[in-house]
PDB file of N, CA and C in Angstrom:
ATOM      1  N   UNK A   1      79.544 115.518  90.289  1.00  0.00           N
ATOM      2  CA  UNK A   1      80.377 116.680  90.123  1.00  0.00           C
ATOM      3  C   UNK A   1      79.481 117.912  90.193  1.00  0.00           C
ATOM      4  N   UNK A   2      80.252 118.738  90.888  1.00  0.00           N
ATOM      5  CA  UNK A   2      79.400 120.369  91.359  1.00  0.00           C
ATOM      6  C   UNK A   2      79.676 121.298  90.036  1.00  0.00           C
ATOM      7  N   UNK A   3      79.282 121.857  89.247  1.00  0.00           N
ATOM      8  CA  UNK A   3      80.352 122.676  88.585  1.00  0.00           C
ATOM      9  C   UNK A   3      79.989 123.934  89.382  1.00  0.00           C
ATOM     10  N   UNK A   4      81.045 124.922  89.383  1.00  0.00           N
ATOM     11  CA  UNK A   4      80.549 126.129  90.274  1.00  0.00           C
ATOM     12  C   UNK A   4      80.490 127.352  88.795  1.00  0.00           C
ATOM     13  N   UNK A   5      81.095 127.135  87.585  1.00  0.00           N
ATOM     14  CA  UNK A   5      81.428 127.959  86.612  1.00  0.00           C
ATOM     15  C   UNK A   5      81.295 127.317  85.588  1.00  0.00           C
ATOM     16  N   UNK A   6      80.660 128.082  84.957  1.00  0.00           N
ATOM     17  CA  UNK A   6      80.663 127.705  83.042  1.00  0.00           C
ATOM     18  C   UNK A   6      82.151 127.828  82.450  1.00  0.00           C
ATOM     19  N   UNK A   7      82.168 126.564  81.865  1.00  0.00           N
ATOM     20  CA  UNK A   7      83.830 126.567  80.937  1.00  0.00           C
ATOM     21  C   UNK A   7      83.709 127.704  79.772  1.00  0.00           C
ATOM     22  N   UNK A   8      82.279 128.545  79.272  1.00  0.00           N
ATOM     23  CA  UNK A   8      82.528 129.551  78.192  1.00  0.00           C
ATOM     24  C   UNK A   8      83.027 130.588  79.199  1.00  0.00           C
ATOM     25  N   UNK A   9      83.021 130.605  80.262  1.00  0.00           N
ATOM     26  CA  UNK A   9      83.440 132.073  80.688  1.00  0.00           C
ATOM     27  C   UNK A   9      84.721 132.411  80.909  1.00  0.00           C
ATOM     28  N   UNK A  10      85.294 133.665  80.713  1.00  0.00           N
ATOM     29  CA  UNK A  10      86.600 133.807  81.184  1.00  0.00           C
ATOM     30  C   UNK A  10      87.346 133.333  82.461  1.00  0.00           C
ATOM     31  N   UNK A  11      88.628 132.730  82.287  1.00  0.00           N
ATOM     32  CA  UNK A  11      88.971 132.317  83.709  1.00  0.00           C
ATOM     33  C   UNK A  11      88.320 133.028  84.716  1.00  0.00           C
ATOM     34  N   UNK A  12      89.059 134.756  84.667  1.00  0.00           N
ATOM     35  CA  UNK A  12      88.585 135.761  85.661  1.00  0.00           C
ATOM     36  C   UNK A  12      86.948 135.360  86.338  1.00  0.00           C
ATOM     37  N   UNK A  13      86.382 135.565  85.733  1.00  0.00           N
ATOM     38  CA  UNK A  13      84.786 135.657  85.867  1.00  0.00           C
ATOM     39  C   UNK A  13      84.724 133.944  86.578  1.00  0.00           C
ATOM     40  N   UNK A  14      85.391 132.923  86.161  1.00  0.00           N
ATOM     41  CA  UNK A  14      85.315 131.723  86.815  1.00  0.00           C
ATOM     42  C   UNK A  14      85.630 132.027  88.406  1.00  0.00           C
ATOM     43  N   UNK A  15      87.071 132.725  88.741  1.00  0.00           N
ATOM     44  CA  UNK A  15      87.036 132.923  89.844  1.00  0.00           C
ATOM     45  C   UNK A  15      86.664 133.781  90.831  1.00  0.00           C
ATOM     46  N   UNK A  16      85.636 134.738  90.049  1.00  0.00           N
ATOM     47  CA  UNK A  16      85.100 135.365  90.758  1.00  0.00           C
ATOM     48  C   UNK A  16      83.554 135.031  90.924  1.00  0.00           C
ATOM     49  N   UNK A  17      82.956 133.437  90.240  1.00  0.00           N
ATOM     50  CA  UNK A  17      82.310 132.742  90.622  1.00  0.00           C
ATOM     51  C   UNK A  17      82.784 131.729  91.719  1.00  0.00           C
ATOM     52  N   UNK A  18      83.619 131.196  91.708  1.00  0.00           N
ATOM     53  CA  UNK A  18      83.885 130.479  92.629  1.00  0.00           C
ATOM     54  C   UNK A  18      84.291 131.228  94.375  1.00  0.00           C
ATOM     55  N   UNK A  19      84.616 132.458  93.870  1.00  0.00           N
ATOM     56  CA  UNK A  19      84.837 133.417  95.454  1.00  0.00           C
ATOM     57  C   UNK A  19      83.411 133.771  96.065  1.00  0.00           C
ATOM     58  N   UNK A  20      82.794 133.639  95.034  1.00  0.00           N
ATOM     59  CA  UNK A  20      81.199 133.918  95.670  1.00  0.00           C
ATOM     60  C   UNK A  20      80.600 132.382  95.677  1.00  0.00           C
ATOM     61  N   UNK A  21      80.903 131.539  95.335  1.00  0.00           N
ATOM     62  CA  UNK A  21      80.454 129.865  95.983  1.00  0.00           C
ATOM     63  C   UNK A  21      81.274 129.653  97.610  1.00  0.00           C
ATOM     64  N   UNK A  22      82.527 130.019  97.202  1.00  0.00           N
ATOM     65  CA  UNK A  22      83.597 130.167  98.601  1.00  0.00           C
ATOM     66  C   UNK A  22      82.501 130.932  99.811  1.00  0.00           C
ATOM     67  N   UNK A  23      82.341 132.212  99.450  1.00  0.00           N
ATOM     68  CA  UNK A  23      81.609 133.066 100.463  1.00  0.00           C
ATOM     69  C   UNK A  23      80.266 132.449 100.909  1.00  0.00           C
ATOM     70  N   UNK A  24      79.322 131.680 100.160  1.00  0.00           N
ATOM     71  CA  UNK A  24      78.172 131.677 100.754  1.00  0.00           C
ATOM     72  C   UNK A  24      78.224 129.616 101.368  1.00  0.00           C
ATOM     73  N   UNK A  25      79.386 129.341 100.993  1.00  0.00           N
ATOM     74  CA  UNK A  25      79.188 127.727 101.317  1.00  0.00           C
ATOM     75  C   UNK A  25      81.088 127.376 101.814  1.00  0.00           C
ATOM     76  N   UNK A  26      81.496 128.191 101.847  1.00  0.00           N
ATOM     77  CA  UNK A  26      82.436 127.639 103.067  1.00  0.00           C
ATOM     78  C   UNK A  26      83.690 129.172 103.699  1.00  0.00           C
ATOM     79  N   UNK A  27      82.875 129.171 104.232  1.00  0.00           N
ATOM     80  CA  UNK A  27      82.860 130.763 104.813  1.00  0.00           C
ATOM     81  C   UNK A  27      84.859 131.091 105.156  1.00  0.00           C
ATOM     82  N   UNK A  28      85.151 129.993 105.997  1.00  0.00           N
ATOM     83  CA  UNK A  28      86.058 129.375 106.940  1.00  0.00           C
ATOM     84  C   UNK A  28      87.425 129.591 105.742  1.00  0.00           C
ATOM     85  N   UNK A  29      87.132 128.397 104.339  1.00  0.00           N
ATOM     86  CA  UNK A  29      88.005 128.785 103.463  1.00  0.00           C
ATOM     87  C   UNK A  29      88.288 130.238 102.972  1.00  0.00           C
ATOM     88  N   UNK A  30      87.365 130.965 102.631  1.00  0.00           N
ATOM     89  CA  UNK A  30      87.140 132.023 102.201  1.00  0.00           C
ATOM     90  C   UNK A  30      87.750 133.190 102.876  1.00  0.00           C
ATOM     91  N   UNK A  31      87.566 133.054 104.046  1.00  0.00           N
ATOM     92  CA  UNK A  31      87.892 134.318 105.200  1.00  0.00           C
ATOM     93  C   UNK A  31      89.506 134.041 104.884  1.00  0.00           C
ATOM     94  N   UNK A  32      89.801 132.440 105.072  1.00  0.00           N
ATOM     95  CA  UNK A  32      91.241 132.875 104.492  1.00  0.00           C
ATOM     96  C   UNK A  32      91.921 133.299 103.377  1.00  0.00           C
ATOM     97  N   UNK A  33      91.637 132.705 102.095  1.00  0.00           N
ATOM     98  CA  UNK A  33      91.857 133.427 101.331  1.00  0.00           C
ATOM     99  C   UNK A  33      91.728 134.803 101.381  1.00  0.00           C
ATOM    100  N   UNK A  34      90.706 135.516 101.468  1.00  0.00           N
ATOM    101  CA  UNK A  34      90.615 137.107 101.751  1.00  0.00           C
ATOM    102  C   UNK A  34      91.848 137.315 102.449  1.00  0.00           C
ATOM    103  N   UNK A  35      92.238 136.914 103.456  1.00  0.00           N
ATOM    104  CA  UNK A  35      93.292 137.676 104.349  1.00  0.00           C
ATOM    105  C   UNK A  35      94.668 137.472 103.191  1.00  0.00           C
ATOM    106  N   UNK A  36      95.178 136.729 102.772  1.00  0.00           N
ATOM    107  CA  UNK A  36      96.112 136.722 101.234  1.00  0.00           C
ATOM    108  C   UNK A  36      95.606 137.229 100.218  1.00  0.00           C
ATOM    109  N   UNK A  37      94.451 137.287  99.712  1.00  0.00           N
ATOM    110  CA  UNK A  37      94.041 138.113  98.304  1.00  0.00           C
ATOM    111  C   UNK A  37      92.915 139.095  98.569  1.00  0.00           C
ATOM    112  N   UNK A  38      93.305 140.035  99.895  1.00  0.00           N
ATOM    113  CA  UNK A  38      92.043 141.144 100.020  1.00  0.00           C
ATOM    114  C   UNK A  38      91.739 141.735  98.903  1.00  0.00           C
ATOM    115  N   UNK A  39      92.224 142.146  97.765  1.00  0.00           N
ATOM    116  CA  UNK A  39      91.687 143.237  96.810  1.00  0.00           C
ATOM    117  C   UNK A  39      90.704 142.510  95.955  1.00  0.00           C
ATOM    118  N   UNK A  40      89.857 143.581  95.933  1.00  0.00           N
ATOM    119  CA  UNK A  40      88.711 143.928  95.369  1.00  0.00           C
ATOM    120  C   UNK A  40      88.922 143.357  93.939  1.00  0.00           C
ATOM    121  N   UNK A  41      88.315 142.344  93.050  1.00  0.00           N
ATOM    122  CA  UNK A  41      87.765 142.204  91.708  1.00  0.00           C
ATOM    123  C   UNK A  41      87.482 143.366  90.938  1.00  0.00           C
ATOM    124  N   UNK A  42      87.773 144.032  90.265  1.00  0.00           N
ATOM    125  CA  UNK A  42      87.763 144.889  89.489  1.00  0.00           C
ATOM    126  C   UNK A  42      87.395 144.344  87.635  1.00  0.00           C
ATOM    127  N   UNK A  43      86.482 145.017  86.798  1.00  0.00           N
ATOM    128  CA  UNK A  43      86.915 144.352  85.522  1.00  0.00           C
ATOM    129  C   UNK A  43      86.634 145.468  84.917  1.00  0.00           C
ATOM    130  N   UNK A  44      87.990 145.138  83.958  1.00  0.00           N
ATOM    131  CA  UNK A  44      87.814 146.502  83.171  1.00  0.00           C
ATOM    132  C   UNK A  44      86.270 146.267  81.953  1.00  0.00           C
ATOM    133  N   UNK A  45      86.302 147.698  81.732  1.00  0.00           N
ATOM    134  CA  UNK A  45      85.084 148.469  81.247  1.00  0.00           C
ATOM    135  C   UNK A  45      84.623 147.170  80.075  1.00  0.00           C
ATOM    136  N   UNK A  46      83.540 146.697  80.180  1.00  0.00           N
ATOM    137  CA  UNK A  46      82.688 145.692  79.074  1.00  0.00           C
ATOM    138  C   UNK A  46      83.677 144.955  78.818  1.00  0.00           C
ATOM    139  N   UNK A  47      84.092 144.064  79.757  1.00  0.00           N
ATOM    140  CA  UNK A  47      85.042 143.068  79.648  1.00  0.00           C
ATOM    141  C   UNK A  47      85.203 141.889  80.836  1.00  0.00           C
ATOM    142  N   UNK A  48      85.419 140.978  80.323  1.00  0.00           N
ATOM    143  CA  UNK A  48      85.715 139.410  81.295  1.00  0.00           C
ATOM    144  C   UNK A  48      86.942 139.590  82.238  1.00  0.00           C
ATOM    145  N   UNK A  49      87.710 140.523  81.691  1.00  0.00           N
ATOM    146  CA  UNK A  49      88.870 140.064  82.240  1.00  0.00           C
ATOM    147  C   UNK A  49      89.162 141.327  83.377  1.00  0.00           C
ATOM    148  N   UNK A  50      90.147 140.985  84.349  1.00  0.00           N
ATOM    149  CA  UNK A  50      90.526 142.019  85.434  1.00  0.00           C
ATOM    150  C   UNK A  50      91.189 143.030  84.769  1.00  0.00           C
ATOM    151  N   UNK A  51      91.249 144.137  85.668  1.00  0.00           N
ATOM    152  CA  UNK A  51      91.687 145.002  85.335  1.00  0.00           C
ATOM    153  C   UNK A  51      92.911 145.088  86.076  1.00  0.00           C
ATOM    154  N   UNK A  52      93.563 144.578  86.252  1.00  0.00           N
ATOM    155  CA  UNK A  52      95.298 144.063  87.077  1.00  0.00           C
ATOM    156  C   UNK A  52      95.654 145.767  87.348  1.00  0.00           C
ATOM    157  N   UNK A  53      95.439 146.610  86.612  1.00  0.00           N
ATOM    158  CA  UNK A  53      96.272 147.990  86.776  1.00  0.00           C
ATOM    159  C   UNK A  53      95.457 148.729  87.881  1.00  0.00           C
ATOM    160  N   UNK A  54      94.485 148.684  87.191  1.00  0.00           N
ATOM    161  CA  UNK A  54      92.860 149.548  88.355  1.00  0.00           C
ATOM    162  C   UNK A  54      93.293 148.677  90.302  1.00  0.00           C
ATOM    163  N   UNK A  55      93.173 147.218  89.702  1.00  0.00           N
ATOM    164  CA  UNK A  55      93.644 146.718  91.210  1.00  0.00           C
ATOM    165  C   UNK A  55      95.122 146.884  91.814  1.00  0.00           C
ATOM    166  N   UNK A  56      95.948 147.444  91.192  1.00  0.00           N
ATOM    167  CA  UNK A  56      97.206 147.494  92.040  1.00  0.00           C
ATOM    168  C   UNK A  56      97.425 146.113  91.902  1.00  0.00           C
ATOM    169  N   UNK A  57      97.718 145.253  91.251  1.00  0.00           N
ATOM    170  CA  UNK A  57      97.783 143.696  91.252  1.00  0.00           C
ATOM    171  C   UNK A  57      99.048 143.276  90.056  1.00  0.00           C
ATOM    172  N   UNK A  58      99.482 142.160  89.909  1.00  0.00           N
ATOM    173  CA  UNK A  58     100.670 141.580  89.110  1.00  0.00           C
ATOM    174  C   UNK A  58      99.263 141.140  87.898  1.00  0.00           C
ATOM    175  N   UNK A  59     100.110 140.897  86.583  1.00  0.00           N
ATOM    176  CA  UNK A  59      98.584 140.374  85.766  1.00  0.00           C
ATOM    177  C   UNK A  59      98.399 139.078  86.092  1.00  0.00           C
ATOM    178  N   UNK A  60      99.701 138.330  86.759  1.00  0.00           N
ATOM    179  CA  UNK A  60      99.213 136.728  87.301  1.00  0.00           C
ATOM    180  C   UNK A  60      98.569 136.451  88.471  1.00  0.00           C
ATOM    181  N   UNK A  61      98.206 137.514  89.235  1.00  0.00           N
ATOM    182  CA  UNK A  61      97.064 137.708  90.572  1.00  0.00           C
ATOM    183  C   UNK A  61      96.074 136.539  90.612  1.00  0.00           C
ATOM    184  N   UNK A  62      94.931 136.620  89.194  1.00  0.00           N
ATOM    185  CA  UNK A  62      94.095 135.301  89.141  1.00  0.00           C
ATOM    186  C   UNK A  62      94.514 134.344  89.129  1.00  0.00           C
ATOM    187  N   UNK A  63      95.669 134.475  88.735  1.00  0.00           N
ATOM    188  CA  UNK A  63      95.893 132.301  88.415  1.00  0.00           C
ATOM    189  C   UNK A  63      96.978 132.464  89.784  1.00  0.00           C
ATOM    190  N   UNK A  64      97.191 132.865  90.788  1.00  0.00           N
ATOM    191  CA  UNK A  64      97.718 133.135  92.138  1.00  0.00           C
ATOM    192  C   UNK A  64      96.630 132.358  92.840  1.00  0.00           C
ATOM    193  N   UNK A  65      95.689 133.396  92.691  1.00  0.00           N
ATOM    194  CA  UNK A  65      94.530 132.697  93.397  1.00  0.00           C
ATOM    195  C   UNK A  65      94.010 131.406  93.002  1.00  0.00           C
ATOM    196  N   UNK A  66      93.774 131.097  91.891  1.00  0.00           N
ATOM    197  CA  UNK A  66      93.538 130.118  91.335  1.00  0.00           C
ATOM    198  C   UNK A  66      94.074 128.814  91.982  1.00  0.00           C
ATOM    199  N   UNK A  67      95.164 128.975  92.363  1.00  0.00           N
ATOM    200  CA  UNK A  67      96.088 128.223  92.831  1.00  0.00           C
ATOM    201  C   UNK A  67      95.842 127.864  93.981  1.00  0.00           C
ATOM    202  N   UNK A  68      95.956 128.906  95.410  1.00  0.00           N
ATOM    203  CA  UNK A  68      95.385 128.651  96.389  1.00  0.00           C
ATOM    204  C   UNK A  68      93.662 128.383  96.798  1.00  0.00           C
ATOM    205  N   UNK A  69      93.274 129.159  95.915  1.00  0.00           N
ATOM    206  CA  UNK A  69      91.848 128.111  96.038  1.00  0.00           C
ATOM    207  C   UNK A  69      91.965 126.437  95.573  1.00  0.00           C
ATOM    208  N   UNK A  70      92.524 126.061  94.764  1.00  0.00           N
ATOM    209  CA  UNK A  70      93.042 124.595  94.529  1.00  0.00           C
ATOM    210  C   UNK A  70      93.597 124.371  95.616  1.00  0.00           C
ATOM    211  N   UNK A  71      94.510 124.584  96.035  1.00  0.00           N
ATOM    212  CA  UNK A  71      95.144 124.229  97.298  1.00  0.00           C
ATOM    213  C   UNK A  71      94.325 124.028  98.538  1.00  0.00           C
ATOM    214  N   UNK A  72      93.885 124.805  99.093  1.00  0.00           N
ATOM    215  CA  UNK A  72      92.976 125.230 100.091  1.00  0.00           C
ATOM    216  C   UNK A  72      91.588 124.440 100.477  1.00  0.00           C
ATOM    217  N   UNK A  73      90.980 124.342  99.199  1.00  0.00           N
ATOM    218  CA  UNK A  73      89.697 123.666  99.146  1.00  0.00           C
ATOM    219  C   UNK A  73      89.469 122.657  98.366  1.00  0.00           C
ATOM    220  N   UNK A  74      87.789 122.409  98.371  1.00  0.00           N
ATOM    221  CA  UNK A  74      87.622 121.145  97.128  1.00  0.00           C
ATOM    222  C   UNK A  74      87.378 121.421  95.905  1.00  0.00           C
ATOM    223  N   UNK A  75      87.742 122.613  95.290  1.00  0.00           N
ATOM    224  CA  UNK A  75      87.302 123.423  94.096  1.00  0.00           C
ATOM    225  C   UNK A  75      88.389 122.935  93.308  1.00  0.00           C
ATOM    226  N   UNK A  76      88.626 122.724  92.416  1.00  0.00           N
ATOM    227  CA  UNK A  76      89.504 122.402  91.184  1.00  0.00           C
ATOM    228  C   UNK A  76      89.127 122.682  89.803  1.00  0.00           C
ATOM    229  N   UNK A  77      90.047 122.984  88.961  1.00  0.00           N
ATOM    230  CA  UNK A  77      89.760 123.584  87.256  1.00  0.00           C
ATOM    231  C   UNK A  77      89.655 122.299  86.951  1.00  0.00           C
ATOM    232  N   UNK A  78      88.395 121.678  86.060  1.00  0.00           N
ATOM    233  CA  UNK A  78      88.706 120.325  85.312  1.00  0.00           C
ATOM    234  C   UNK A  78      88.269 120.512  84.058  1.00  0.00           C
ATOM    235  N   UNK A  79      88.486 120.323  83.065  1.00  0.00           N
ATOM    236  CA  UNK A  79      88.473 120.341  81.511  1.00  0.00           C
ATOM    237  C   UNK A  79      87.367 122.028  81.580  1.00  0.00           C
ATOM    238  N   UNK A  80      88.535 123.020  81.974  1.00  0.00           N
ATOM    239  CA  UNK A  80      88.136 124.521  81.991  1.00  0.00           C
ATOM    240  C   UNK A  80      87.117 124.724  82.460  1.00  0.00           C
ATOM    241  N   UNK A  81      86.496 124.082  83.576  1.00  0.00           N
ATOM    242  CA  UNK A  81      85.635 124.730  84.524  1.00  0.00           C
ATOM    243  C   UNK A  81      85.890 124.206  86.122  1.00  0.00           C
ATOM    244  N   UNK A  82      85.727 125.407  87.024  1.00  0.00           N
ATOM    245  CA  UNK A  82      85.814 125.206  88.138  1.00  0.00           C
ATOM    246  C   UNK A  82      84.433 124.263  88.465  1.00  0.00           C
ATOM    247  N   UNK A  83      84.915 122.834  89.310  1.00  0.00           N
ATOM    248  CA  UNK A  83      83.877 122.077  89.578  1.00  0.00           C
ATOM    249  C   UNK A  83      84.607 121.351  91.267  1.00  0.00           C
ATOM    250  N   UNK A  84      83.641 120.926  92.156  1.00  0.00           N
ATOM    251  CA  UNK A  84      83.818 120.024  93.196  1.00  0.00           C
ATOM    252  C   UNK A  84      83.105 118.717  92.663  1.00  0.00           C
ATOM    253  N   UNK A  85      84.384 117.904  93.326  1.00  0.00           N
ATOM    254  CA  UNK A  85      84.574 116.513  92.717  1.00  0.00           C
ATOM    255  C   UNK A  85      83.338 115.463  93.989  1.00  0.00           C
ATOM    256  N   UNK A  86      82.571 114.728  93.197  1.00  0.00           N
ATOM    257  CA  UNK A  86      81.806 114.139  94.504  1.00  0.00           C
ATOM    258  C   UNK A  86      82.325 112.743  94.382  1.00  0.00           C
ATOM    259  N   UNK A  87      81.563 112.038  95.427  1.00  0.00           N
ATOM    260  CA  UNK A  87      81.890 110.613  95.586  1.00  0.00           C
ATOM    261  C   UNK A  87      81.583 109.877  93.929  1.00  0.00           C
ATOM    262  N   UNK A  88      82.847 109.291  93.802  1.00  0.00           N
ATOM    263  CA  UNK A  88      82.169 108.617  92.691  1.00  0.00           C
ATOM    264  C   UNK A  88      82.960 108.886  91.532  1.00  0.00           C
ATOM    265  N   UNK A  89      83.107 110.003  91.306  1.00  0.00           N
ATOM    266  CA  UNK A  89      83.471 111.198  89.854  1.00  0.00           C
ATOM    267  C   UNK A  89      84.862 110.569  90.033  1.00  0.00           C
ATOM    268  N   UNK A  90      85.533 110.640  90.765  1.00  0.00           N
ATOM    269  CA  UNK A  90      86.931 109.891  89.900  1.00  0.00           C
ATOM    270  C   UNK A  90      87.158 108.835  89.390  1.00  0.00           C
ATOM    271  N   UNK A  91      85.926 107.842  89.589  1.00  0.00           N
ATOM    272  CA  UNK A  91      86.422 106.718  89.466  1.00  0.00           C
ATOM    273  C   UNK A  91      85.424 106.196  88.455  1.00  0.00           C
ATOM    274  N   UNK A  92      84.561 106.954  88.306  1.00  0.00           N
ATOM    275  CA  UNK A  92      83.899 107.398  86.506  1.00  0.00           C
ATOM    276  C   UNK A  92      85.090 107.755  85.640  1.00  0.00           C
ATOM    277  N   UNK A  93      85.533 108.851  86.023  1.00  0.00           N
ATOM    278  CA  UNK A  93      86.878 109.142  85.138  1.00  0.00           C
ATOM    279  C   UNK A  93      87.943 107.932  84.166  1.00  0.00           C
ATOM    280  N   UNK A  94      87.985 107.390  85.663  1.00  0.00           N
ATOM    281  CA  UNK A  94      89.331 106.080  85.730  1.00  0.00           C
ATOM    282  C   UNK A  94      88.856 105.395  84.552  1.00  0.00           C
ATOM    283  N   UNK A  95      87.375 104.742  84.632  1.00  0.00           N
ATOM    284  CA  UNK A  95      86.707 103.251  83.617  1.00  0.00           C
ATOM    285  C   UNK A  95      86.748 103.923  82.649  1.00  0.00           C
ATOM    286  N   UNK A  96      86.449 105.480  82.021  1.00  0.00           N
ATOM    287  CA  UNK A  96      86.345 106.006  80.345  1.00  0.00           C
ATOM    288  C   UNK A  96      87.504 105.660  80.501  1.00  0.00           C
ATOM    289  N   UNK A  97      88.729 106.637  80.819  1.00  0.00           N
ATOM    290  CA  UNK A  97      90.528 106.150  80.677  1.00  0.00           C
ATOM    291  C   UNK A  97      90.373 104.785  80.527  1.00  0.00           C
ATOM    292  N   UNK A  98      90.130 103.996  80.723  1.00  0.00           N
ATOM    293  CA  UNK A  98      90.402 102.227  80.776  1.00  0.00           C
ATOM    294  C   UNK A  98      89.742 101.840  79.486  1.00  0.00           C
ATOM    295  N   UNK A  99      88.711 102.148  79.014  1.00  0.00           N
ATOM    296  CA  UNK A  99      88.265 101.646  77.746  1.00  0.00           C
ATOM    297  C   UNK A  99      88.425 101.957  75.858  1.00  0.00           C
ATOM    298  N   UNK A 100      89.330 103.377  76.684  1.00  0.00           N
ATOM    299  CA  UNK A 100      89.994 103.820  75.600  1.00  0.00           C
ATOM    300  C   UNK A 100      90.962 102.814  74.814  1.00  0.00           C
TER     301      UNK A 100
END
């Protein structure tokens, strides 16, 4: 498992780690997203979280995106951190579930 984000950080800040993993390692996903979520990351003043008003944005914008980056790519939220799943990792998962 990749993690691309620390689970202490605010969602926001998760996905604006993962838009900059998007940008430098899969360009292709990224360019699309941009063309659906062009605006600019904004965070308000000494704070984690967006500034939804400063961006002209709905306050559910991040978890919008959130969404289509799930959709789109191999990035997924798993126990509150954005991580890519490798060979293997699910089926680690499966045997803890089984011995419970």
């Amino acid at each position: 498992m990749i993690t691309l984000s620390s689970n202490g950080f605010s969602h926001d800040l998760q996905v604006q780690d993962v838009m900059n993993y998007l940008r430098l390692n899969d360009v292709a996903n990224y360019v699309a997203i941009k063309r659906e979520f062009p605006e600019n990351m904004i965070f308000a003043d000494r704070s984690s979280q967006l500034d939804t008003e400063a961006m002209g944005v709905d306050i559910e914008w991040s978890c919008w995106l959130t969404d289509k980056i799930e959709q789109d790519t191999n990035v997924e939220w798993w126990e509150g951190e954005p991580v890519i799943m490798e060979d293997g990792d699910r089926d680690d998962d499966d045997m803890e579930d089984d011995s419970e």
